[in-house]
PDB file of N, CA and C in Angstrom:
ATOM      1  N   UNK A   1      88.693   3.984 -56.150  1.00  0.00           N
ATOM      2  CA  UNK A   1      88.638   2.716 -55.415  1.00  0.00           C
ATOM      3  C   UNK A   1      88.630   1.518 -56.380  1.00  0.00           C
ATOM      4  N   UNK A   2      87.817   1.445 -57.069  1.00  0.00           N
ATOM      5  CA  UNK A   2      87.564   0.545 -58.186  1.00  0.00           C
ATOM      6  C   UNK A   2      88.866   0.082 -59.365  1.00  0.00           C
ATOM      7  N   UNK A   3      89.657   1.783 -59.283  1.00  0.00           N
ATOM      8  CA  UNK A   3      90.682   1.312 -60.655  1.00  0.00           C
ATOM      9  C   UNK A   3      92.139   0.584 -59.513  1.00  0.00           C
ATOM     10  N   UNK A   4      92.147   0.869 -58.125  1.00  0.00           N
ATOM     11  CA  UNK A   4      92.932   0.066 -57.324  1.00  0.00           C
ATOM     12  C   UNK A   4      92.627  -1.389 -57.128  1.00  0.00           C
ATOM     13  N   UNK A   5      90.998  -2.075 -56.952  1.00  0.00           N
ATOM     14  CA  UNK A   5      91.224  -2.891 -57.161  1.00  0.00           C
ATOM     15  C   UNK A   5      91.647  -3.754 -58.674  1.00  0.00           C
ATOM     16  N   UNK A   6      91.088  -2.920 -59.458  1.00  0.00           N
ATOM     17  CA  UNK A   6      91.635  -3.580 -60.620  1.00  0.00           C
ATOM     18  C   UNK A   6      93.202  -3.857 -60.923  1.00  0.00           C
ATOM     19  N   UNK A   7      93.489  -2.463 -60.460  1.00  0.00           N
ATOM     20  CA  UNK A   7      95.076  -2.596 -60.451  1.00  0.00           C
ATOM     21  C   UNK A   7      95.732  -3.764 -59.892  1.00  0.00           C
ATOM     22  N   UNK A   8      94.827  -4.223 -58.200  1.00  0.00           N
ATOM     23  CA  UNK A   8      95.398  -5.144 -57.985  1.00  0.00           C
ATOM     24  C   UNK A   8      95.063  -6.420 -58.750  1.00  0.00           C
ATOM     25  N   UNK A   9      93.801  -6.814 -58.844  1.00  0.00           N
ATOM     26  CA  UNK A   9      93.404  -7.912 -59.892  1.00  0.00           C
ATOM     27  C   UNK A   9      94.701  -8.115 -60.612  1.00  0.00           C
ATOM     28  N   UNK A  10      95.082  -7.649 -61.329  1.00  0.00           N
ATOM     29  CA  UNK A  10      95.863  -7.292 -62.812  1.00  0.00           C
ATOM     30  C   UNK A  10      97.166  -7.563 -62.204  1.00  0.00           C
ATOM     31  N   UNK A  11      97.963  -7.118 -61.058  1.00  0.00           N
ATOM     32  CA  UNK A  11      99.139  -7.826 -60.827  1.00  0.00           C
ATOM     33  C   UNK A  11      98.619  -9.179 -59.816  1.00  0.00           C
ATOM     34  N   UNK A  12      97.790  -9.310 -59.336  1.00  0.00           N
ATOM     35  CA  UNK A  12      97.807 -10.938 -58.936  1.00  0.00           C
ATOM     36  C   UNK A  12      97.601 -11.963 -59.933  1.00  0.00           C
ATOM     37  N   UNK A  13      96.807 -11.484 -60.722  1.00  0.00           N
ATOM     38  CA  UNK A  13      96.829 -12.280 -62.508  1.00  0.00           C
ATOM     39  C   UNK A  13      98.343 -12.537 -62.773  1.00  0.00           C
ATOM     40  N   UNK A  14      98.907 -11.366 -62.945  1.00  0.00           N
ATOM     41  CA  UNK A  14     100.449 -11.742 -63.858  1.00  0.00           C
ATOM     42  C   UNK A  14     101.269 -12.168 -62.561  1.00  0.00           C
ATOM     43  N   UNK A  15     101.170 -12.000 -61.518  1.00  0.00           N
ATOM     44  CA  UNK A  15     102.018 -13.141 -60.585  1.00  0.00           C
ATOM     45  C   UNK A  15     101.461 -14.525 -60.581  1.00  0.00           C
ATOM     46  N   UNK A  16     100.198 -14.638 -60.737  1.00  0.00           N
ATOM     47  CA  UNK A  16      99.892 -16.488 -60.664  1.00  0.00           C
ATOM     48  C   UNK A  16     100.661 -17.250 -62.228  1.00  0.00           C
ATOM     49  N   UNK A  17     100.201 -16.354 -63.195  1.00  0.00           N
ATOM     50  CA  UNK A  17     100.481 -16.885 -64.501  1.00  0.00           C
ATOM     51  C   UNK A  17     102.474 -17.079 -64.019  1.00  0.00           C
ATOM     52  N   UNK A  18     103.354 -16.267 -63.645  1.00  0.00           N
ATOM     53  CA  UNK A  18     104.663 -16.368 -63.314  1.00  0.00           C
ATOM     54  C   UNK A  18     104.874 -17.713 -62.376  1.00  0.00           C
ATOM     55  N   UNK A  19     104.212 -17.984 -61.565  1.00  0.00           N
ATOM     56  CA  UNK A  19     104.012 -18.766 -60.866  1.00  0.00           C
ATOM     57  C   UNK A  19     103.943 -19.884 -61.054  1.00  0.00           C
ATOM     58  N   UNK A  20     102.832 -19.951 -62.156  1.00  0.00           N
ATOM     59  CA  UNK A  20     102.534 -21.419 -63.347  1.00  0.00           C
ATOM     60  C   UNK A  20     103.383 -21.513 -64.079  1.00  0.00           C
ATOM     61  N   UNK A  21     104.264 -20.215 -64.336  1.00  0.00           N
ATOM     62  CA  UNK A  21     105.421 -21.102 -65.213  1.00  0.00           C
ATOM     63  C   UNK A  21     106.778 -21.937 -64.560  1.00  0.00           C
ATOM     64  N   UNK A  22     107.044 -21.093 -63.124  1.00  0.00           N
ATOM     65  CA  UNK A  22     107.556 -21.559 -62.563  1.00  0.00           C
ATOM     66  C   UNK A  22     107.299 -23.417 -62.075  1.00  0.00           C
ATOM     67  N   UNK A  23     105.994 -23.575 -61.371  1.00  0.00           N
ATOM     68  CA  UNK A  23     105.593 -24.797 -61.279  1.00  0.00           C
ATOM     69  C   UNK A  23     105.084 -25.548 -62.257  1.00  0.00           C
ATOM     70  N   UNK A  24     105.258 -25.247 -63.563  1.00  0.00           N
ATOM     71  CA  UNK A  24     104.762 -26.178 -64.352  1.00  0.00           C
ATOM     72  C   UNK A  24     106.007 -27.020 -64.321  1.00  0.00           C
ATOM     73  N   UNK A  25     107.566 -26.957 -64.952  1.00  0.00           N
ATOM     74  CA  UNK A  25     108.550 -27.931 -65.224  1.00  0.00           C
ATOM     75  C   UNK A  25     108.556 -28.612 -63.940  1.00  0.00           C
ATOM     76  N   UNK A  26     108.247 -28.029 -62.629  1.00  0.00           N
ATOM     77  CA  UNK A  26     108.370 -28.950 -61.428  1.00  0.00           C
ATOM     78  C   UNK A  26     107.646 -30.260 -61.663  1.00  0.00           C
ATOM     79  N   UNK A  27     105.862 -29.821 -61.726  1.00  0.00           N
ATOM     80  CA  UNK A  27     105.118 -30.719 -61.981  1.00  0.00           C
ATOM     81  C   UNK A  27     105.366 -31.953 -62.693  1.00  0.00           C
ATOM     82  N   UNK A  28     105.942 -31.292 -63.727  1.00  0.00           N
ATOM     83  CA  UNK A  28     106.398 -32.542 -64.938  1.00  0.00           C
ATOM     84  C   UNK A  28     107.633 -33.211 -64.445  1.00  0.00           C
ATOM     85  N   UNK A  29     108.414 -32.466 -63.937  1.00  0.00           N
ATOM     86  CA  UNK A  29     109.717 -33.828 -63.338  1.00  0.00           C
ATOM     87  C   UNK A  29     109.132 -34.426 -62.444  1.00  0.00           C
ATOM     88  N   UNK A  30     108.297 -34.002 -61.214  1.00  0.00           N
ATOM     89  CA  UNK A  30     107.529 -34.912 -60.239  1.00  0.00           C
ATOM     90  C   UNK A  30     106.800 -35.745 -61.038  1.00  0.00           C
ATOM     91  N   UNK A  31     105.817 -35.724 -61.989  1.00  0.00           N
ATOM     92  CA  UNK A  31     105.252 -36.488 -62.564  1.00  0.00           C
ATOM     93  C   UNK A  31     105.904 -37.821 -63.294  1.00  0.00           C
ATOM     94  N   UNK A  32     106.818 -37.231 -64.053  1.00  0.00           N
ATOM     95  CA  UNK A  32     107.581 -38.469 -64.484  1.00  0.00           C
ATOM     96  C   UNK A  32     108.517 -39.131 -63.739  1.00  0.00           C
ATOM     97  N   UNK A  33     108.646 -38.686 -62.841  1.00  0.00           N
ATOM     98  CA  UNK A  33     110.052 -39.291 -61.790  1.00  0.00           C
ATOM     99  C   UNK A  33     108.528 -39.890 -60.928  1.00  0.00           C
ATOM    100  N   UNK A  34     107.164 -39.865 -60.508  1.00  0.00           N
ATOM    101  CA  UNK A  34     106.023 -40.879 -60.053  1.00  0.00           C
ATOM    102  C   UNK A  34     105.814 -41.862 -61.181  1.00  0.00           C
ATOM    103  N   UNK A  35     105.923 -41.649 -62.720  1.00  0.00           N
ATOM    104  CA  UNK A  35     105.441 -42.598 -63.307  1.00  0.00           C
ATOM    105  C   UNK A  35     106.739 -43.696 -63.499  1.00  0.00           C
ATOM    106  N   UNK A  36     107.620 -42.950 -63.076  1.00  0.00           N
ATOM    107  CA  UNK A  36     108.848 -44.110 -63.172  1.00  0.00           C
ATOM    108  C   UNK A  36     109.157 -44.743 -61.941  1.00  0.00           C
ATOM    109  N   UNK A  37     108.825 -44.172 -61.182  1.00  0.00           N
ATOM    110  CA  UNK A  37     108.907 -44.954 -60.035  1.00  0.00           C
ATOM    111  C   UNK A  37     107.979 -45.918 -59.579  1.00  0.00           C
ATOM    112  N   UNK A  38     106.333 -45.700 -60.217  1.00  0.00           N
ATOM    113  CA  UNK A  38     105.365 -47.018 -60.379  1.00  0.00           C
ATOM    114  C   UNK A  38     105.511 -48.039 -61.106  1.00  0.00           C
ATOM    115  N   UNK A  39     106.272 -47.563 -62.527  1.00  0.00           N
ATOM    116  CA  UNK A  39     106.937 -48.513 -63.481  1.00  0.00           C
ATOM    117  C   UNK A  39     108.149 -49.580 -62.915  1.00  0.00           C
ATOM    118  N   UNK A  40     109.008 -49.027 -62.067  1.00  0.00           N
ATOM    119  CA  UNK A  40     109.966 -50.123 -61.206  1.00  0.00           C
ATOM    120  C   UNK A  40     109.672 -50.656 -60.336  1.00  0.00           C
ATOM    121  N   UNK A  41     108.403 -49.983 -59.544  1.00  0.00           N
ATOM    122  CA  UNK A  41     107.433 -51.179 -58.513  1.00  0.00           C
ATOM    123  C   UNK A  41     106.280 -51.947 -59.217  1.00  0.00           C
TER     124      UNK A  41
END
């Protein structure tokens, strides 16, 4: 029972980290496409 949940632990870990890499470059174009768009207002 115990080494299943770990098992699962261990792939929801390496899907969030996939995840964060995915949404990190988002973040950063949203971010700079908000700081440029406060900069022209």
């Amino acid at each position: 029972m115990l080494l299943i949940l770990f098992d699962y632990l261990g792939w929801l870990h390496s899907n969030l980290s996939i995840l964060k890499k995915l949404l990190l470059p988002i973040d950063e174009i949203f971010g700079k496409n908000i700081i440029l768009f406060g900069y022209l207002v």
